[in-house]
Protein backbone atom coordinates (compact mmCIF):
# COMPACT_ATOMS: atom_id res chain seq x y z
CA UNK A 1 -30.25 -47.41 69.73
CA UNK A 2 -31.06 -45.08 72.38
CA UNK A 3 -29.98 -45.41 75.75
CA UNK A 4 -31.43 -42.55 77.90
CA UNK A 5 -33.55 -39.75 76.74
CA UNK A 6 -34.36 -36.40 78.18
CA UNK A 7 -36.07 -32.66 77.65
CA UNK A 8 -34.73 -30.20 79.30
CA UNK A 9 -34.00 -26.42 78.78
CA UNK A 10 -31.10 -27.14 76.10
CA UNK A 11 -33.70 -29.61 74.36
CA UNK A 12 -33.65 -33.26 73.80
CA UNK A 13 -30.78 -35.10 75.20
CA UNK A 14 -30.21 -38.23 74.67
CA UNK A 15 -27.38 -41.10 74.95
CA UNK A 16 -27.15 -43.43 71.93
CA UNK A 17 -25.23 -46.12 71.22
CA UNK A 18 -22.86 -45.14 68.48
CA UNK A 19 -22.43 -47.20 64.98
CA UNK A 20 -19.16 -48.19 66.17
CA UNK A 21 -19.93 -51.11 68.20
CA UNK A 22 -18.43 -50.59 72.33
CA UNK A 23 -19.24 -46.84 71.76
CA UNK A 24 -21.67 -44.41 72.90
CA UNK A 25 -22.43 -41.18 71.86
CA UNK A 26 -24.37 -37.58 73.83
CA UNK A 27 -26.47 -35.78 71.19
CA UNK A 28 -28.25 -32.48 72.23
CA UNK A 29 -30.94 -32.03 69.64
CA UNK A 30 -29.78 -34.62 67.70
CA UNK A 31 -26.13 -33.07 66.78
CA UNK A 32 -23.48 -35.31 68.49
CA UNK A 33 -21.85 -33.67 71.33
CA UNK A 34 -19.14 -35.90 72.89
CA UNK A 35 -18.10 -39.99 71.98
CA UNK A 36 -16.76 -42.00 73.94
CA UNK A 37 -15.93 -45.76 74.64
CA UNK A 38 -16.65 -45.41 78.13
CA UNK A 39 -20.52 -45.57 78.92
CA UNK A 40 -20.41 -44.08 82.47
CA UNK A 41 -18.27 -41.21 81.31
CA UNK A 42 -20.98 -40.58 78.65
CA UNK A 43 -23.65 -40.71 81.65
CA UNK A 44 -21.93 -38.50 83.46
CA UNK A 45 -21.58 -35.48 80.82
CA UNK A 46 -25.50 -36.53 80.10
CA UNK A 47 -26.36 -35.83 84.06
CA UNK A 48 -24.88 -32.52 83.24
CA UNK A 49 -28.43 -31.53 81.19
């Protein structure tokens, strides 16, 4: 499921929930960038875009 999504210069970001449940995942033009458990860290890196 998809979180947040964005265009911007790099392309599409977006912040997905990952397949393993309590995760969540940045993807920049849908190849997966960072994972994490921690949803605001994942924010955070996605504010970067």
């Amino acid at each position: 499921m998809i979180l947040k999504s964005k265009r911007t210069g790099y392309g599409l970001i977006e912040v997905r929930e990952a397949s393993t449940a309590g995760w969540y995942a940045l993807y920049i033009n849908g190849e997966l960038k960072k994972q994490s458990a921690d949803l605001n860290y994942i924010l955070s890196e996605y504010d970067k875009y």
